[in-house]
C-alpha atoms as a PDB file:
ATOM      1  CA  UNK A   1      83.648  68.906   8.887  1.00  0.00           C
ATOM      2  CA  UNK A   2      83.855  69.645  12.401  1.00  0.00           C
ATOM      3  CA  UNK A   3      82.417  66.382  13.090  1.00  0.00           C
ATOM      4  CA  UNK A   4      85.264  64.421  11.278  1.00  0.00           C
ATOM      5  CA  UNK A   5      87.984  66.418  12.991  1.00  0.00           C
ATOM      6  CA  UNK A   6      86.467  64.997  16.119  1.00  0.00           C
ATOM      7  CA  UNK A   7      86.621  61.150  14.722  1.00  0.00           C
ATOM      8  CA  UNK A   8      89.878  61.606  13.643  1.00  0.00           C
ATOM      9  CA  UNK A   9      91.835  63.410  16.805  1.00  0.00           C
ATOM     10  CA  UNK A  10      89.395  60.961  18.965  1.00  0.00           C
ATOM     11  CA  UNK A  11      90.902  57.680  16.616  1.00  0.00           C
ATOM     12  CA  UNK A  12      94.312  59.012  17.101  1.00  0.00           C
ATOM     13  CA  UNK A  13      94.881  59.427  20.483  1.00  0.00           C
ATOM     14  CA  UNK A  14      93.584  56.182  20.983  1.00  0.00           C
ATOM     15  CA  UNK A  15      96.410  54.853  19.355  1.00  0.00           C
ATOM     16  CA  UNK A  16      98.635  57.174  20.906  1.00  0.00           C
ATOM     17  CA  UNK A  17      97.045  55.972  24.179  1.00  0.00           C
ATOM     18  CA  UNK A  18      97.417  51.848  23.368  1.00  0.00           C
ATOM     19  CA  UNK A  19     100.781  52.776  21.780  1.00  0.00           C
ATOM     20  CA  UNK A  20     101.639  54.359  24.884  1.00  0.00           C
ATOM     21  CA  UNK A  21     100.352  51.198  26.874  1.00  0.00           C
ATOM     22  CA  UNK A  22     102.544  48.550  25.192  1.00  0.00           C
ATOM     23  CA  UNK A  23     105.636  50.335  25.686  1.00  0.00           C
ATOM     24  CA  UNK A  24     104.865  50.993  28.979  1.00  0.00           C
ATOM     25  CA  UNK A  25     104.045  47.479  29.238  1.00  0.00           C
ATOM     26  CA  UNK A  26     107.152  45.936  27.751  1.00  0.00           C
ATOM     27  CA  UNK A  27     109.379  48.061  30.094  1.00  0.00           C
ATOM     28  CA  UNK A  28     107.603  45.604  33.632  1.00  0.00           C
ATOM     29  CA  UNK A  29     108.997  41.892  32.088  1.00  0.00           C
ATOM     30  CA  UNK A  30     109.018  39.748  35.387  1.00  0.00           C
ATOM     31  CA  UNK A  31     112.872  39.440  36.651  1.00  0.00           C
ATOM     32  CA  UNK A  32     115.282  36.752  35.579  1.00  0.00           C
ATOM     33  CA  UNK A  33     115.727  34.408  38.918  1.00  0.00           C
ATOM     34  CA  UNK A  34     119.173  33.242  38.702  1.00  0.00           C
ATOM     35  CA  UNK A  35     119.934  29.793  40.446  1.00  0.00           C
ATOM     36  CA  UNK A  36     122.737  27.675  41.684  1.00  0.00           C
ATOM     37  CA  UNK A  37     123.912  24.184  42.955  1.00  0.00           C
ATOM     38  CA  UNK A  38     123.522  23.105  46.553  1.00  0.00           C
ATOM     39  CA  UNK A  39     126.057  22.034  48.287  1.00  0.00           C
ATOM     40  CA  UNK A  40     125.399  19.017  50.097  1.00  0.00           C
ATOM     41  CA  UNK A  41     127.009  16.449  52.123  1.00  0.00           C
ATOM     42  CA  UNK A  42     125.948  13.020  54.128  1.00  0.00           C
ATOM     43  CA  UNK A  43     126.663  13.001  57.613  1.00  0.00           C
ATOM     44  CA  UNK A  44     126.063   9.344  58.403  1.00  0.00           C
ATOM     45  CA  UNK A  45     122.513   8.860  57.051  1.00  0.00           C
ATOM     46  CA  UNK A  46     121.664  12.318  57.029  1.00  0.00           C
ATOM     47  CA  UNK A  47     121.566  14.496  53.845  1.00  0.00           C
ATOM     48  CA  UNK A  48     122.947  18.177  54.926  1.00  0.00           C
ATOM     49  CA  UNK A  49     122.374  21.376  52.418  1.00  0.00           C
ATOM     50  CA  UNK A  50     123.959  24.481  52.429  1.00  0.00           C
ATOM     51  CA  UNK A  51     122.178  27.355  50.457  1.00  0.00           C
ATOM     52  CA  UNK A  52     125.066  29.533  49.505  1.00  0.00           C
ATOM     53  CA  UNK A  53     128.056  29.963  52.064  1.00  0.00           C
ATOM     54  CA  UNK A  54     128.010  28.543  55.556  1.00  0.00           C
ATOM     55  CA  UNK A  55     127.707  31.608  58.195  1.00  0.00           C
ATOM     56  CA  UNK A  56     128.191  31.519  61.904  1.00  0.00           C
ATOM     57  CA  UNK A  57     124.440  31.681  61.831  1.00  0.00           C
ATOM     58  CA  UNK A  58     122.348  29.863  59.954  1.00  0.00           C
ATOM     59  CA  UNK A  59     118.874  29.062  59.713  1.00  0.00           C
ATOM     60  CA  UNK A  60     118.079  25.388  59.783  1.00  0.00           C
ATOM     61  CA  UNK A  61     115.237  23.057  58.901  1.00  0.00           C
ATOM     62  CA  UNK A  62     114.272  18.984  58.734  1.00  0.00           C
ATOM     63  CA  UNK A  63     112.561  18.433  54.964  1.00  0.00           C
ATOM     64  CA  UNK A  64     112.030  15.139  55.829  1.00  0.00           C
ATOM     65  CA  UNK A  65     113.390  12.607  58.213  1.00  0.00           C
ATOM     66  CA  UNK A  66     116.494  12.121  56.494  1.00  0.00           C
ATOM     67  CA  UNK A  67     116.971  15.641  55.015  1.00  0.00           C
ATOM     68  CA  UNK A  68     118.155  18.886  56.601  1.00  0.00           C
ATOM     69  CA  UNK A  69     118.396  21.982  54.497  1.00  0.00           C
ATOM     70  CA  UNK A  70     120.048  25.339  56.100  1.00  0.00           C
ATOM     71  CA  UNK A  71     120.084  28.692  54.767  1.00  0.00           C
ATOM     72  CA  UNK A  72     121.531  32.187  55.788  1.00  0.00           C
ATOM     73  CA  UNK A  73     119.229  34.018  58.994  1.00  0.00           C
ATOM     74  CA  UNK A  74     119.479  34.428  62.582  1.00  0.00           C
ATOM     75  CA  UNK A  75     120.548  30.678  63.759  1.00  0.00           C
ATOM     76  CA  UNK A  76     117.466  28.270  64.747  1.00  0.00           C
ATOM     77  CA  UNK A  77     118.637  25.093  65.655  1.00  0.00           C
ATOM     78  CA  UNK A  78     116.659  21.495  64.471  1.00  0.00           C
END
Protein backbone atom coordinates (compact mmCIF):
# COMPACT_ATOMS: atom_id res chain seq x y z
CA UNK A 1 0.00 0.00 0.00
CA UNK A 2 2.67 2.20 0.99
CA UNK A 3 4.36 1.42 -2.13
CA UNK A 4 1.43 2.69 -4.38
CA UNK A 5 1.08 5.91 -2.41
CA UNK A 6 4.63 6.47 -3.51
CA UNK A 7 3.76 5.78 -7.45
CA UNK A 8 0.97 7.82 -7.26
CA UNK A 9 2.25 11.24 -5.33
CA UNK A 10 5.63 10.49 -7.48
CA UNK A 11 3.16 10.36 -11.00
CA UNK A 12 1.47 13.43 -9.83
CA UNK A 13 3.86 15.85 -9.19
CA UNK A 14 5.31 15.07 -12.31
CA UNK A 15 2.49 16.44 -13.92
CA UNK A 16 2.26 19.15 -11.61
CA UNK A 17 5.94 19.74 -12.48
CA UNK A 18 5.45 19.57 -16.66
CA UNK A 19 2.14 21.40 -16.04
CA UNK A 20 4.03 23.89 -14.28
CA UNK A 21 6.68 23.99 -17.21
CA UNK A 22 4.30 24.80 -20.09
CA UNK A 23 2.76 27.61 -18.45
CA UNK A 24 5.82 28.89 -17.51
CA UNK A 25 6.83 28.36 -20.94
CA UNK A 26 3.98 30.03 -22.76
CA UNK A 27 4.40 33.21 -20.59
CA UNK A 28 8.53 33.80 -22.68
CA UNK A 29 6.82 34.04 -26.56
CA UNK A 30 9.69 35.95 -28.45
CA UNK A 31 8.53 39.83 -28.88
CA UNK A 32 6.53 41.17 -31.77
CA UNK A 33 9.20 43.46 -33.88
CA UNK A 34 7.16 46.15 -35.25
CA UNK A 35 8.46 47.77 -38.59
CA UNK A 36 8.05 50.77 -40.76
CA UNK A 37 8.74 52.45 -44.21
CA UNK A 38 11.99 54.21 -44.99
CA UNK A 39 12.04 57.28 -46.07
CA UNK A 40 14.17 57.78 -48.90
CA UNK A 41 15.13 60.26 -51.40
CA UNK A 42 17.69 60.54 -54.60
CA UNK A 43 20.12 63.14 -54.40
CA UNK A 44 21.44 63.09 -57.95
CA UNK A 45 22.43 59.41 -58.33
CA UNK A 46 22.58 58.71 -54.85
CA UNK A 47 19.84 56.80 -52.91
CA UNK A 48 19.58 58.56 -49.24
CA UNK A 49 17.58 56.65 -46.21
CA UNK A 50 16.39 57.96 -43.21
CA UNK A 51 15.54 55.37 -40.39
CA UNK A 52 12.90 57.19 -38.46
CA UNK A 53 13.23 61.11 -38.00
CA UNK A 54 16.22 63.08 -39.15
CA UNK A 55 18.26 64.36 -35.89
CA UNK A 56 21.01 66.90 -35.72
CA UNK A 57 23.09 63.79 -35.36
CA UNK A 58 22.93 61.00 -37.20
CA UNK A 59 24.80 58.02 -37.82
CA UNK A 60 25.66 57.40 -41.43
CA UNK A 61 26.79 54.57 -43.66
CA UNK A 62 27.59 53.68 -47.67
CA UNK A 63 25.56 50.10 -48.41
CA UNK A 64 26.87 50.16 -51.59
CA UNK A 65 28.26 52.64 -54.01
CA UNK A 66 25.13 54.18 -54.80
CA UNK A 67 23.32 53.73 -51.43
CA UNK A 68 23.63 55.61 -48.15
CA UNK A 69 21.50 54.60 -45.23
CA UNK A 70 21.54 56.88 -41.86
CA UNK A 71 20.12 56.15 -38.63
CA UNK A 72 19.80 57.93 -35.15
CA UNK A 73 23.56 57.90 -32.96
CA UNK A 74 26.29 60.18 -32.30
CA UNK A 75 26.98 61.72 -36.00
CA UNK A 76 29.78 59.77 -38.15
CA UNK A 77 30.14 61.25 -41.31
CA UNK A 78 30.65 58.94 -44.88
Amino acid sequence: MKKLSVKVLTIALGISFLFVMLVAWQGHKRPVVQSQPLSCFELGEMLICMDGQIHEQMNCERLDENTIFCSPGNGHAV
